[in-house]
Protein backbone atom coordinates (compact mmCIF):
# COMPACT_ATOMS: atom_id res chain seq x y z
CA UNK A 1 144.91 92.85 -19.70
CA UNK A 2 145.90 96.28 -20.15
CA UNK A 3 148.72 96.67 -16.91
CA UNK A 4 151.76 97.29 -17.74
CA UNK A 5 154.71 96.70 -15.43
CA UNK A 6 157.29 99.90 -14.48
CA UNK A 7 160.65 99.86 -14.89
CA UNK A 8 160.61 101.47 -11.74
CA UNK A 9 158.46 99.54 -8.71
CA UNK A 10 158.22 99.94 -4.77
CA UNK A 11 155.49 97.22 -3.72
CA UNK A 12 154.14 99.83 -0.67
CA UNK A 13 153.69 102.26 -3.57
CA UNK A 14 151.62 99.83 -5.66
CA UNK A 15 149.82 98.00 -2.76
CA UNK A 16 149.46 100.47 -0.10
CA UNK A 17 150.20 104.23 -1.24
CA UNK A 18 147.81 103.37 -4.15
CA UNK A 19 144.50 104.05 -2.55
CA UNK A 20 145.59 107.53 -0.83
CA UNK A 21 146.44 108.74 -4.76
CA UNK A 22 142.88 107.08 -5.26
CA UNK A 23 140.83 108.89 -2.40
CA UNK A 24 140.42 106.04 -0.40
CA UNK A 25 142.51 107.35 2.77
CA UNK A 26 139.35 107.38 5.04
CA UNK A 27 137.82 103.76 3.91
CA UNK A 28 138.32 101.07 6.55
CA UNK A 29 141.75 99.21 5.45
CA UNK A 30 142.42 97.03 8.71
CA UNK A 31 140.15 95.70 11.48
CA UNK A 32 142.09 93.63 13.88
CA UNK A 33 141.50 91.44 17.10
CA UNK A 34 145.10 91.42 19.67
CA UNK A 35 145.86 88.72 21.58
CA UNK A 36 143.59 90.04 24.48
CA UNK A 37 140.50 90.46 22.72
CA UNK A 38 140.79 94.24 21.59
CA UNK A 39 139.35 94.83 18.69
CA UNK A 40 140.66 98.34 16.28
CA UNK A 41 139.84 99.62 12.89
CA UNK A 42 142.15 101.61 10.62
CA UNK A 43 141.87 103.77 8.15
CA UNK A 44 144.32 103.63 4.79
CA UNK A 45 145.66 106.80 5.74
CA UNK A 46 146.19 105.37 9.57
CA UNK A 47 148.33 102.12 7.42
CA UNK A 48 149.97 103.88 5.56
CA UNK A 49 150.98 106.47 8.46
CA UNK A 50 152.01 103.20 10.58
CA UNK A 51 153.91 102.20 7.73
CA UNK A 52 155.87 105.25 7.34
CA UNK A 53 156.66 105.46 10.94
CA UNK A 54 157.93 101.78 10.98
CA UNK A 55 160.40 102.70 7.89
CA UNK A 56 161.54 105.28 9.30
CA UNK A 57 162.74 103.66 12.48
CA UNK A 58 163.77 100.70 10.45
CA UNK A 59 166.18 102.92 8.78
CA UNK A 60 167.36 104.44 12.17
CA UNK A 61 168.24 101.29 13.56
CA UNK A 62 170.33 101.12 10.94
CA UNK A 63 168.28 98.70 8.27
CA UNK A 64 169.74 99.81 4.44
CA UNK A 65 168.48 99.17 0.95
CA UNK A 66 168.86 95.55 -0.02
CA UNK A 67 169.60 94.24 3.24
CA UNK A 68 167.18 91.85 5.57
CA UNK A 69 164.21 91.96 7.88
CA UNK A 70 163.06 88.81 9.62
CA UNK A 71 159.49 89.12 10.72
CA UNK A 72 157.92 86.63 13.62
CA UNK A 73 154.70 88.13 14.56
CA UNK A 74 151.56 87.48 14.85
CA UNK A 75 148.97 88.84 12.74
CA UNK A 76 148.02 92.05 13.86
CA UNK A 77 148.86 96.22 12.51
CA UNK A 78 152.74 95.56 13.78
CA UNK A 79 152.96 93.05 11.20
CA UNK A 80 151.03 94.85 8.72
CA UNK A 81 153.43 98.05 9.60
CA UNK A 82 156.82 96.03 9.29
CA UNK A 83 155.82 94.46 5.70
CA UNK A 84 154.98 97.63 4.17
CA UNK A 85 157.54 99.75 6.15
CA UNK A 86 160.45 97.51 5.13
CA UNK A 87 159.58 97.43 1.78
CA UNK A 88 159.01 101.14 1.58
CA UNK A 89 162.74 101.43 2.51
CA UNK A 90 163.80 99.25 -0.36
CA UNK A 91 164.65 96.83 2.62
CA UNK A 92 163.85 92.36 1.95
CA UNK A 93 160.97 91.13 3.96
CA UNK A 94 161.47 87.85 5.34
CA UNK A 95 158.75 86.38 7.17
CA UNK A 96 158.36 82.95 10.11
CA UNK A 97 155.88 81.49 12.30
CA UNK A 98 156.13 83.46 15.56
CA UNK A 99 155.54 79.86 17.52
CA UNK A 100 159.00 77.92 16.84
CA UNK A 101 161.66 76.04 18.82
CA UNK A 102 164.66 78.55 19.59
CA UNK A 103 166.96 76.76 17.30
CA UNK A 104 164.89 77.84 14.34
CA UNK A 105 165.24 81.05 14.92
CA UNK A 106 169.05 80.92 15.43
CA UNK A 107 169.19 79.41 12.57
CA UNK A 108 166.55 81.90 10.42
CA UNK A 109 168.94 84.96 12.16
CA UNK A 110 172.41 83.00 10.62
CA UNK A 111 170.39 82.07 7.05
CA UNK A 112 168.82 85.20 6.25
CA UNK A 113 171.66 87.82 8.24
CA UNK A 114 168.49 89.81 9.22
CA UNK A 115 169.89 93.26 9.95
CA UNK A 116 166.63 93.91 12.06
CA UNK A 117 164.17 91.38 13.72
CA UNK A 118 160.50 91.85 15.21
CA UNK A 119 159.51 89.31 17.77
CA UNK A 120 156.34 89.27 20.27
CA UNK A 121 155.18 87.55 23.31
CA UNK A 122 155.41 83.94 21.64
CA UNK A 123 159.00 84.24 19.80
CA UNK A 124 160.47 86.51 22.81
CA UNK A 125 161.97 83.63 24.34
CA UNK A 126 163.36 82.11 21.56
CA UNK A 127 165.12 84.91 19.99
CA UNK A 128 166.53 85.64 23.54
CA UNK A 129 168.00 82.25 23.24
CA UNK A 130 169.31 82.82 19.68
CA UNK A 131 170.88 86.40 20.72
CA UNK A 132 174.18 85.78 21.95
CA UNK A 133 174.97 84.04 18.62
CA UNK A 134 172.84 86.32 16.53
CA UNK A 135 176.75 88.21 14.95
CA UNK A 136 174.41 89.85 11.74
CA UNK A 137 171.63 91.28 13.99
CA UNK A 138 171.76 94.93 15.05
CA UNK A 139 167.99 95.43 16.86
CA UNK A 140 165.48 93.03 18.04
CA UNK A 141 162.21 94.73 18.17
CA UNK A 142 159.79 93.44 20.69
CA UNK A 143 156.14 93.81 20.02
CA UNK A 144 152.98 93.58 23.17
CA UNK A 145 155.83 93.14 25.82
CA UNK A 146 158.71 95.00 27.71
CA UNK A 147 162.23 95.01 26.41
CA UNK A 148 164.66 92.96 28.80
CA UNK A 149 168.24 93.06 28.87
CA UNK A 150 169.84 90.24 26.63
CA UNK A 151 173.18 88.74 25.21
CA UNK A 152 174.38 89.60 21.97
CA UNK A 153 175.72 92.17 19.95
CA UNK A 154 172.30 93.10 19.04
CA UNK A 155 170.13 95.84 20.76
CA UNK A 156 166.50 94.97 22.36
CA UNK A 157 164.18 97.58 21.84
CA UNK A 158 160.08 97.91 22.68
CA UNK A 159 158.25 98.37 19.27
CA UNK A 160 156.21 101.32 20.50
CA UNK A 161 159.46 102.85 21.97
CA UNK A 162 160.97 102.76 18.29
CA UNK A 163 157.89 103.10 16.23
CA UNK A 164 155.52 105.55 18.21
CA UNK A 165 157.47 108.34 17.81
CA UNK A 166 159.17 108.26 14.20
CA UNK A 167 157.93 110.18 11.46
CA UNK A 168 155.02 109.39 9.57
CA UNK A 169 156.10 110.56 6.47
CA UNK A 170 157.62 108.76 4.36
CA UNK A 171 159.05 109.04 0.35
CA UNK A 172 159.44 105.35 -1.06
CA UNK A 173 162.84 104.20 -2.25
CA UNK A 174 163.55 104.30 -5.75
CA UNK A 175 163.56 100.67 -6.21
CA UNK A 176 163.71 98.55 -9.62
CA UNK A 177 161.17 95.86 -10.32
CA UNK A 178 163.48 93.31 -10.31
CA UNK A 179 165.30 94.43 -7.14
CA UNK A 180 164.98 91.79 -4.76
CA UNK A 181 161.79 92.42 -2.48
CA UNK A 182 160.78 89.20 -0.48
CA UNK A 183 162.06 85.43 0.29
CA UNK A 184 159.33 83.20 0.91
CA UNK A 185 160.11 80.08 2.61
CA UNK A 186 159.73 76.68 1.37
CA UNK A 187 157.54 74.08 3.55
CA UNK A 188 161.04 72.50 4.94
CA UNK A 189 159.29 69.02 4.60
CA UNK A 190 162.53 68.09 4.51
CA UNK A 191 165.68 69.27 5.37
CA UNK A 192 165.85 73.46 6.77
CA UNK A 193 163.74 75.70 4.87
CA UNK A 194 165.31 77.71 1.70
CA UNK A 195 164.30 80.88 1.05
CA UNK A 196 163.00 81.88 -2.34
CA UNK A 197 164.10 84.81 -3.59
CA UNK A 198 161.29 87.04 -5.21
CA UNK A 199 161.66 90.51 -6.69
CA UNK A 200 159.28 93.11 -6.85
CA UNK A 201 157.35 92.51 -9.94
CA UNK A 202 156.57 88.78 -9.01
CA UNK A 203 154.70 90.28 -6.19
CA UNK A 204 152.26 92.73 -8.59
CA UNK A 205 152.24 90.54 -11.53
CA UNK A 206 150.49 87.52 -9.55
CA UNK A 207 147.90 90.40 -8.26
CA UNK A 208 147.25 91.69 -11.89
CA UNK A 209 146.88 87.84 -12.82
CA UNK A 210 145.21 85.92 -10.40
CA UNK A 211 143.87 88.01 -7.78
CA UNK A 212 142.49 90.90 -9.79
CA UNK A 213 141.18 88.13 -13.47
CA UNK A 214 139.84 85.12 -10.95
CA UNK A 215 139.31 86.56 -7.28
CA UNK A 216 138.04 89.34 -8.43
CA UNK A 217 138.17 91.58 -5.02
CA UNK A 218 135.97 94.58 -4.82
CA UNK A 219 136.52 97.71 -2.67
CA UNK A 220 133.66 96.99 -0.72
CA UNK A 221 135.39 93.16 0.42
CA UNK A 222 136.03 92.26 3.68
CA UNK A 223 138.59 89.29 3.82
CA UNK A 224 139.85 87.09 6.42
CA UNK A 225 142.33 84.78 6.39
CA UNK A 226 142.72 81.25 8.07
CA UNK A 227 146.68 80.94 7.06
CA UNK A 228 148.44 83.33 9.01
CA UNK A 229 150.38 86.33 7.10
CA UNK A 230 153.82 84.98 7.58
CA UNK A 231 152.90 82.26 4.88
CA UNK A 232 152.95 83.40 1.48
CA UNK A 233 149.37 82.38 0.83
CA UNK A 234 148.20 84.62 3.55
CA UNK A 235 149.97 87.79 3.12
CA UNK A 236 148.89 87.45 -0.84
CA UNK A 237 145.47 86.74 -0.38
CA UNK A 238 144.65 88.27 3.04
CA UNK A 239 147.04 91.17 2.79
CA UNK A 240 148.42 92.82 -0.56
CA UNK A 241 145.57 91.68 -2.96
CA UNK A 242 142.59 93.22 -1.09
CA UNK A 243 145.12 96.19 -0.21
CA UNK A 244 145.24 96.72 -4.38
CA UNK A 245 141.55 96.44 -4.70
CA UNK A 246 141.21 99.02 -1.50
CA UNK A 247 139.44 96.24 0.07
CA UNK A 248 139.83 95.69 3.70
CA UNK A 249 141.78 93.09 5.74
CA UNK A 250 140.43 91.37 8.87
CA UNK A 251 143.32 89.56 11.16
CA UNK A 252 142.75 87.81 14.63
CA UNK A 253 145.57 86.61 17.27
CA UNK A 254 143.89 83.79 18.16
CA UNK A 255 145.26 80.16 16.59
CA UNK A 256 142.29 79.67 13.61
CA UNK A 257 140.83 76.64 15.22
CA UNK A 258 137.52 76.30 13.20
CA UNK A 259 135.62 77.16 16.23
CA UNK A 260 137.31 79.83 16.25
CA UNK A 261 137.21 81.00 12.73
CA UNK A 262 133.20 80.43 12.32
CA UNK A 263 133.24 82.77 15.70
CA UNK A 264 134.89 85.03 13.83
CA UNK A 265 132.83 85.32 10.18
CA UNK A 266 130.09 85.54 12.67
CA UNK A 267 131.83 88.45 14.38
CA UNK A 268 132.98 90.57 11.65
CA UNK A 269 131.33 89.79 8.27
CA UNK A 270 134.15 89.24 6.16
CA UNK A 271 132.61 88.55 2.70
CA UNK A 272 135.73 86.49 0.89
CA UNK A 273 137.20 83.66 3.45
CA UNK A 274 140.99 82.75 2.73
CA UNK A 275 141.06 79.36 3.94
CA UNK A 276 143.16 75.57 3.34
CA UNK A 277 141.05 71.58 3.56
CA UNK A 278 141.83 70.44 6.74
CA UNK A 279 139.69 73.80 8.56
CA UNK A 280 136.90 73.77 5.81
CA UNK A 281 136.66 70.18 6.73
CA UNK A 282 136.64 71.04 10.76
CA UNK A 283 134.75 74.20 10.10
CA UNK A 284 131.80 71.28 8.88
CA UNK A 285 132.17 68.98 11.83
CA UNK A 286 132.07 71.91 14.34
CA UNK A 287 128.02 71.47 14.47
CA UNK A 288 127.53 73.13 17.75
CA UNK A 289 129.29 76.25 16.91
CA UNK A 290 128.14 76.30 13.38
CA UNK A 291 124.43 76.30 14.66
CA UNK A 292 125.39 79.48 16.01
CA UNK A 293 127.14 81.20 13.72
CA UNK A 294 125.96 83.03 10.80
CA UNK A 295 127.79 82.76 7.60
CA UNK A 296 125.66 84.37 5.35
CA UNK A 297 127.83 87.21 4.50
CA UNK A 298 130.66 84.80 2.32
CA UNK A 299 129.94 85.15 -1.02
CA UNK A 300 133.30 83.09 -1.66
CA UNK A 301 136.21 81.19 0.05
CA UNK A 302 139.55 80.32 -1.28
CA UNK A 303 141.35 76.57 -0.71
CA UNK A 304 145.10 75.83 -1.39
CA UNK A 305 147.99 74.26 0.20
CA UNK A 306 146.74 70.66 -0.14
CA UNK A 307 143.90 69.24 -2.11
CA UNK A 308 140.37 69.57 -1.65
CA UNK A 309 138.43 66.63 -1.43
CA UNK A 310 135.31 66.83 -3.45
CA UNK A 311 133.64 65.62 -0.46
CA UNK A 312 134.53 67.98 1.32
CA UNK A 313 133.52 70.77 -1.26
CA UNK A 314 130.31 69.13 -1.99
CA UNK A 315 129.17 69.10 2.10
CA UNK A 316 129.93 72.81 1.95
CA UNK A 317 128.21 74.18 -0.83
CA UNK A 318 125.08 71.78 1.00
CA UNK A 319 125.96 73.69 4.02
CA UNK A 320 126.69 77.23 2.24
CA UNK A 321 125.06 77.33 -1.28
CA UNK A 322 125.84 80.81 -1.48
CA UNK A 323 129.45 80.71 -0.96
CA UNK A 324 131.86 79.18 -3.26
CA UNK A 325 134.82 77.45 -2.90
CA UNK A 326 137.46 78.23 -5.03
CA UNK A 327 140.51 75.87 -5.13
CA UNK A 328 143.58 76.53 -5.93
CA UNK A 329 147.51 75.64 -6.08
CA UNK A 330 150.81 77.93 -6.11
CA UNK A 331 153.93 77.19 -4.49
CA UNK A 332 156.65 79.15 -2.42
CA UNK A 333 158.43 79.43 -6.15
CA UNK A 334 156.36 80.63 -7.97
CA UNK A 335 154.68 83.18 -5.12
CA UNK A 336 151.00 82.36 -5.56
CA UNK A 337 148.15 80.67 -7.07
CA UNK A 338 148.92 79.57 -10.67
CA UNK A 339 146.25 77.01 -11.18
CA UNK A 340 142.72 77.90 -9.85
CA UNK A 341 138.87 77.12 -9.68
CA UNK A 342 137.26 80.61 -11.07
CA UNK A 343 133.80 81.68 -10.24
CA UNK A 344 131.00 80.36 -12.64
CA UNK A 345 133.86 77.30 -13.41
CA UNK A 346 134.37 74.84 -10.28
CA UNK A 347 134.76 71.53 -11.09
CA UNK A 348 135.08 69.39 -7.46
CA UNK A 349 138.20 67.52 -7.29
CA UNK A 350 140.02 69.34 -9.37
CA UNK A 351 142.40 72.47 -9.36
CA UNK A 352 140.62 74.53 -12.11
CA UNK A 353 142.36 75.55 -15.22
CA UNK A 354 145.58 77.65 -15.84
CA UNK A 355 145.55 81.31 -14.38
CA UNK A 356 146.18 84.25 -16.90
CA UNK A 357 149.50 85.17 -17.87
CA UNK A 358 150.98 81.90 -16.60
CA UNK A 359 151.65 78.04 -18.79
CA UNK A 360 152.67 74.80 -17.85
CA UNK A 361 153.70 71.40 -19.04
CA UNK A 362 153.28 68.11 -17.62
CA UNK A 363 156.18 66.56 -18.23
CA UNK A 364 157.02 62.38 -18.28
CA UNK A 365 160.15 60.70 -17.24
CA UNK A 366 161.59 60.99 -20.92
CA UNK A 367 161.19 64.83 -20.83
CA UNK A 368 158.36 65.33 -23.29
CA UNK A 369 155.22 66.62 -22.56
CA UNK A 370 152.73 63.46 -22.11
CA UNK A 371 149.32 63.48 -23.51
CA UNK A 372 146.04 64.74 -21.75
CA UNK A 373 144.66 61.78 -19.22
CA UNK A 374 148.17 60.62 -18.54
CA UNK A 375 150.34 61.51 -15.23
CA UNK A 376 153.57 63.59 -15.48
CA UNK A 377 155.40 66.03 -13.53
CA UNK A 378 154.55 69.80 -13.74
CA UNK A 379 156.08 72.49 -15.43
CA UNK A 380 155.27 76.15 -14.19
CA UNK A 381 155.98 79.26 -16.17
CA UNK A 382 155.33 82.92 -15.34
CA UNK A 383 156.65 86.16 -13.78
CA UNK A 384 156.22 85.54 -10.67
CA UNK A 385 158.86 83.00 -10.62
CA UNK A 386 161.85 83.36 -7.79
CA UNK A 387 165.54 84.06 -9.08
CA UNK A 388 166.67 80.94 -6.89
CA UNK A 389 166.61 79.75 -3.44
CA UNK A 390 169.49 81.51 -1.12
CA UNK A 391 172.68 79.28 -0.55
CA UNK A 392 171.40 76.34 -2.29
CA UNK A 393 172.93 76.48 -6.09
CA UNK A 394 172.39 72.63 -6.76
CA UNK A 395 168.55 72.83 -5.49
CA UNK A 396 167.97 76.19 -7.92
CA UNK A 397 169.99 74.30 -10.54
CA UNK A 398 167.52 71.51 -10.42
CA UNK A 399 164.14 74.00 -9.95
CA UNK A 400 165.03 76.69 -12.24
CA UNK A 401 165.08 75.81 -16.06
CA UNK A 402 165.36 79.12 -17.84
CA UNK A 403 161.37 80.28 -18.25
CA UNK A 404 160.23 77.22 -16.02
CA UNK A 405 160.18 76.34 -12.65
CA UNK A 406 160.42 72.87 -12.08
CA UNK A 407 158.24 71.12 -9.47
CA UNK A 408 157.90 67.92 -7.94
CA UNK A 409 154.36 67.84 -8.35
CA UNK A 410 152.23 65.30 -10.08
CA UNK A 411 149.25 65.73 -12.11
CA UNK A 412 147.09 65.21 -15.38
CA UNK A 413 145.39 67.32 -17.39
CA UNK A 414 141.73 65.94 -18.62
CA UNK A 415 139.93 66.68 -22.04
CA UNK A 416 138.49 70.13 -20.93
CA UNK A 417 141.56 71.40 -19.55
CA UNK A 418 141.05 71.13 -15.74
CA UNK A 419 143.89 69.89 -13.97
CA UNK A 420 143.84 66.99 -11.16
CA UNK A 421 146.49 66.79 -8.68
CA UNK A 422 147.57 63.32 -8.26
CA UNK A 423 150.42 63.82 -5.31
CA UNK A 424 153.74 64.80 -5.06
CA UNK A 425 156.76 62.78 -6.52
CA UNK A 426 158.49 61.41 -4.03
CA UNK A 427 154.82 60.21 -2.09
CA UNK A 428 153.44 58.29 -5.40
CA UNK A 429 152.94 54.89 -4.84
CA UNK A 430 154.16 51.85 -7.43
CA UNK A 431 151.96 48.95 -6.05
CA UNK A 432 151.85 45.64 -8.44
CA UNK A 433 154.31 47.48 -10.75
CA UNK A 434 151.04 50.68 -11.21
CA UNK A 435 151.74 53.70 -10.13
CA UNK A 436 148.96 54.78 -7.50
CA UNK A 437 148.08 58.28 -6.31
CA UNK A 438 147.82 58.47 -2.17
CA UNK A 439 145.16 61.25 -2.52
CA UNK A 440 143.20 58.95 -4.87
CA UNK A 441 142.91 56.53 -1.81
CA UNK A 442 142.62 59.38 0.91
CA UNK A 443 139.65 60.75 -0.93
CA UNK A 444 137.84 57.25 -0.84
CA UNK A 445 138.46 56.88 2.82
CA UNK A 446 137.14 60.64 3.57
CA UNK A 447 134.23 59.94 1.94
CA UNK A 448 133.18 57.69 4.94
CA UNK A 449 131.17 59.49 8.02
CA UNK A 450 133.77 58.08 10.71
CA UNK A 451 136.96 59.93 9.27
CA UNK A 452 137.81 63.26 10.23
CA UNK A 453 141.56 63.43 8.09
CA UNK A 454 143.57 60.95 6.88
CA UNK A 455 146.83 60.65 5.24
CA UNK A 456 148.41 57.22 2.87
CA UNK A 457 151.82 56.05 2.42
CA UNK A 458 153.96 53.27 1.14
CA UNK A 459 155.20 50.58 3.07
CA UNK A 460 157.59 47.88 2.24
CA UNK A 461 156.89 44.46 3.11
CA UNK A 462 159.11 41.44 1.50
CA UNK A 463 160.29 43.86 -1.15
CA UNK A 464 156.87 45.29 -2.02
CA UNK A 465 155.09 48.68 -1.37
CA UNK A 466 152.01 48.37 0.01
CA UNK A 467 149.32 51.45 0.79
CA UNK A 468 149.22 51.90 4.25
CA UNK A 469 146.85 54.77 5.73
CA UNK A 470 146.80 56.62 9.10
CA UNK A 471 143.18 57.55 9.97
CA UNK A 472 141.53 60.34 12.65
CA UNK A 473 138.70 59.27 13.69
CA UNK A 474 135.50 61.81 13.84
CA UNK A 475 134.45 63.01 17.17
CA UNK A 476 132.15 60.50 18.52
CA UNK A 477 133.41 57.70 16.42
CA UNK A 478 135.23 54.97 18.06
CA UNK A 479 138.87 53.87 16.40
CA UNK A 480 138.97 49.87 17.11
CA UNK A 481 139.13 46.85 15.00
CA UNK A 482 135.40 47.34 13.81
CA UNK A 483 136.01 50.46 12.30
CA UNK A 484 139.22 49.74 10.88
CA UNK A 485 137.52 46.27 9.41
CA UNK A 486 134.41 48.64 8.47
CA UNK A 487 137.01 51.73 6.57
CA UNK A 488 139.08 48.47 4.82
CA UNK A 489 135.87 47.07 3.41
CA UNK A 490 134.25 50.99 2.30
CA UNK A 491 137.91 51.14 0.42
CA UNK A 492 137.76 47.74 -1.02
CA UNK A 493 134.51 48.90 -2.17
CA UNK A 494 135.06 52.01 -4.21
CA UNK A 495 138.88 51.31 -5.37
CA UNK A 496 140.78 48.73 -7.61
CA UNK A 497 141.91 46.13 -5.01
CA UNK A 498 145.47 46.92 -5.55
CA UNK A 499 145.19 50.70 -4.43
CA UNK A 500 143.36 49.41 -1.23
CA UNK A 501 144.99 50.10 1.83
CA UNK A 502 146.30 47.08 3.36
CA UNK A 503 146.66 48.56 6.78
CA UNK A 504 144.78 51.27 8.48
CA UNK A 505 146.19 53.19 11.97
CA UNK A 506 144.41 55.54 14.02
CA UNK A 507 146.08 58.98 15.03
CA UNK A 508 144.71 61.61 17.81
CA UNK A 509 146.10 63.98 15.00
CA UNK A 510 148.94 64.14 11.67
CA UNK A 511 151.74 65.51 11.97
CA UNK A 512 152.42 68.89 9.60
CA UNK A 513 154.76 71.40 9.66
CA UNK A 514 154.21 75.06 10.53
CA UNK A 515 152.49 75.42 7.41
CA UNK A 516 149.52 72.78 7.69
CA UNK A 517 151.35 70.29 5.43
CA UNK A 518 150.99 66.82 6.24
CA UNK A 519 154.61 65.59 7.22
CA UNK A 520 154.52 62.17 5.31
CA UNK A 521 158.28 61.81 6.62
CA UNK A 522 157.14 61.51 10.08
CA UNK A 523 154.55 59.15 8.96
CA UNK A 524 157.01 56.63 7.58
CA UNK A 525 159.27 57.26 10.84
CA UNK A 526 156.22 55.51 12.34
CA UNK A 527 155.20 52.78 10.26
């Protein structure tokens, strides 16, 4: 790999400016769908112009190097503009789901002391809440509606009132690689989200790494993305990485139901799908809609966030032989993708082998390195790791160990070097004094016709844990006693009797957070 990092490093410059220094101005960079249906296409000049204009009116409203930008938007170009724009200026990007409870954003506006903030139609009302208390805030920029008067030190402002008229010219700041660049949130499965604190170079090393030595976009791509672009997943794989490739980014409005997602491929041809399990699975059970949808022009889809069953991957490559799936894991610490299926090298059920550039270790409870077959927790190492997580000193403490990130994730490593995730720490199940993986039975009860998801805890019961599952039944599939009888015997089946579940309840949906995760808290709340 012959990239070597600057000293000197402005993300916009080596994401977005790149293609104008490499002729690519006129190719299509951005085709997006609003929230009414509207459909526009952008040039990388018209980005990078939109870009320009939005750092320039950050930096009127006051917005200085170093300091914060909370984004809650939807995908769209304002989004697209405000990333880029922000970190033009040498500004942090800081980015939340635009569909929260007002009290989040209250307390994202304390945490982060956000000099500027973009809302839209969805996250209007709670930021109007969340003013009067907002003391860091000087403008809240409102994006698809009208500016109304508000409480609060802060200033409301319409987007295209700010944005439409600034100049779209723009010189990048003179930023460092290892100034400070983005915080990407943590899940917040439990307790308040902490923000991760990322520098430049995490940003382009990942891209030079993963996206450019396994992904493997083209300039002719066309991506689309299922996670939306406030989640780190999204605006890597559905954002920056084509950008570097001078591919070309597809975003809808819309929530990506799987309906609405095949709709979509069908629509506008994206050839690389950025996608997690749970839609890949609905995507499959949509028939109807599949039988109208053409999907033909995937020639690959990415998976991460949670595991991939292998039944699940193996009824999609029946479905879609020509479109692999290739499955993944990163984390909010470590940016990206670290661990990863590659084209030509899929093994189903597993998480592929080690990215480029990056090692691990799979660590036991005595702090050695265990051997291959055996369980352990896993060590991450690479560039792309975060400084720390923002006003949390005992977490980072515990995280951060000099070149590796600590995480609390479980998994082996077999004979040929593929890695299997086996669950996170705190979720691993000692039954009969054995220490049992929940996806291990999850996958078994998947595998039967009547379950749509599924998730498996532990539940005490005269001093012992016992696996206890919550089940969703498939459309058309009835959740009583003789399916529950029918899913206990198909696990009793296929697994050692002890990993069994001894008690299966049926759910009109899991719970998960605002980014897809199962909440396995909220599952213990109710057993």
């Amino acid at each position: 790999m012959s990239f070597s990092m600057p000293e000197r490093l402005n993300m916009a410059t080596y994401f977005l400016d790149s293609n104008l220094e490499a002729g690519r101005g006129g190719r299509t960079a951005l085709v997006s769908k609003d929230r009414r249906g509207a459909v526009t296409e952008r040039t990388f000049d018209d980005v990078a112009a939109l870009a320009n204009r939005t750092g320039n009116a950050l930096a009127d409203l006051g917005v200085e190097i170093e300091q914060r930008i909370l984004l809650a938007v939807g995908d769209g170009p304002e989004f697209v503009g405000a990333w880029f724009g922000g970190l033009k200026i040498g500004a942090v990007l800081t980015a939340v789901n635009p569909l929260l409870p007002p009290a989040d954003y209250a307390y994202y506006l304390e945490y982060t002391r956000a000099r500027v903030a973009f809302c839209d139609e969805d996250s209007l009302p709670g930021f109007l809440a969340a003013l009067p208390d907002a003391r860091w805030l000087k403008a809240l920029v409102v994006v698809g509606a009208d500016a109304p008067d508000a409480d609060g030190p802060a200033k409301v402002v319409r987007y295209d009132d700010v944005i439409g008229g600034a100049d779209p010219r723009l010189d990048p700041a003179d930023t460092h690689k290892d100034d400070v660049a983005v915080w990407l949130f943590t899940s917040g499965t439990t307790g308040k989200p902490k923000g991760a604190v990322h520098f430049h170079q995490d940003f382009v090393f990942n891209c030079e790494h993963y996206a450019k030595h396994v992904l493997g976009y083209r300039e002719d791509d066309r991506v689309m993305g299922v996670p939306r672009l406030f989640f780190g997943y999204g605006t890597g794989s559905n954002l920056m990485f084509p950008y570097r490739a001078g591919a070309a980014c597809i975003t809808f409005h819309e929530h990506p139901k799987a309906e609405t997602v095949l709709e979509n491929v069908d629509r506008f041809r994206p050839t690389a799908l950025v996608n997690v399990p749970t839609t890949i699975k609905k995507m499959l059970l949509a028939d109807e809609v599949r039988a109208r949808c053409d999907l033909s022009s995937l020639r690959f889809m990415t998976s991460a966030g949670e595991a991939l069953p292998p039944e699940t991957y193996r009824a999609w490559k029946e479905a879609y032989p020509g479109c692999e799936i290739l499955d993944g894991i990163g984390s909010a610490e470590m940016f990206h993708v670290f661990l990863s299926n590659s084209p030509g090298d899929v093994r189903p059920g597993t998480l592929g082998k080690l990215v480029p550039g990056y090692e691990v270790r799979i660590v036991g409870p005595d702090g050695t390195d265990v051997p291959d077959g055996e369980v352990g927790t896993l060590w991450v190492g690479g560039r792309s790791a975060a400084l720390c997580y923002w006003h949390d000193r005992e977490k980072s403490r515990a995280t951060y160990h000099g070149d590796w990130v600590v995480t609390a994730d479980q998994f082996r490593r077999d004979a040929d070097g593929y890695f299997h995730y086996c669950g996170r720490a705190d979720d691993m199940l000692k039954v009969g004094g054995i220490w049992v993986s929940p996806l291990e039975i999850e996958e078994c009860l998947l595998g039967h016709d009547a379950v749509k998801e599924c998730a498996v805890i532990g539940c005490e019961e005269d001093g012992l844990v016992l696996p206890k599952a919550f089940v969703v039944a498939r459309d058309g599939a009835e959740a009583g006693d003789a399916l529950r009888d029918d899913l206990l015997r198909h696990a009793r089946e296929r697994l050692a009797r002890y990993k069994a579940p001894r008690e299966i309840r049926f759910l009109d949906a899991l719970p998960r957070n605002d980014r897809g995760k199962v909440k396995r808290n909220a599952l213990r709340e109710l057993a």
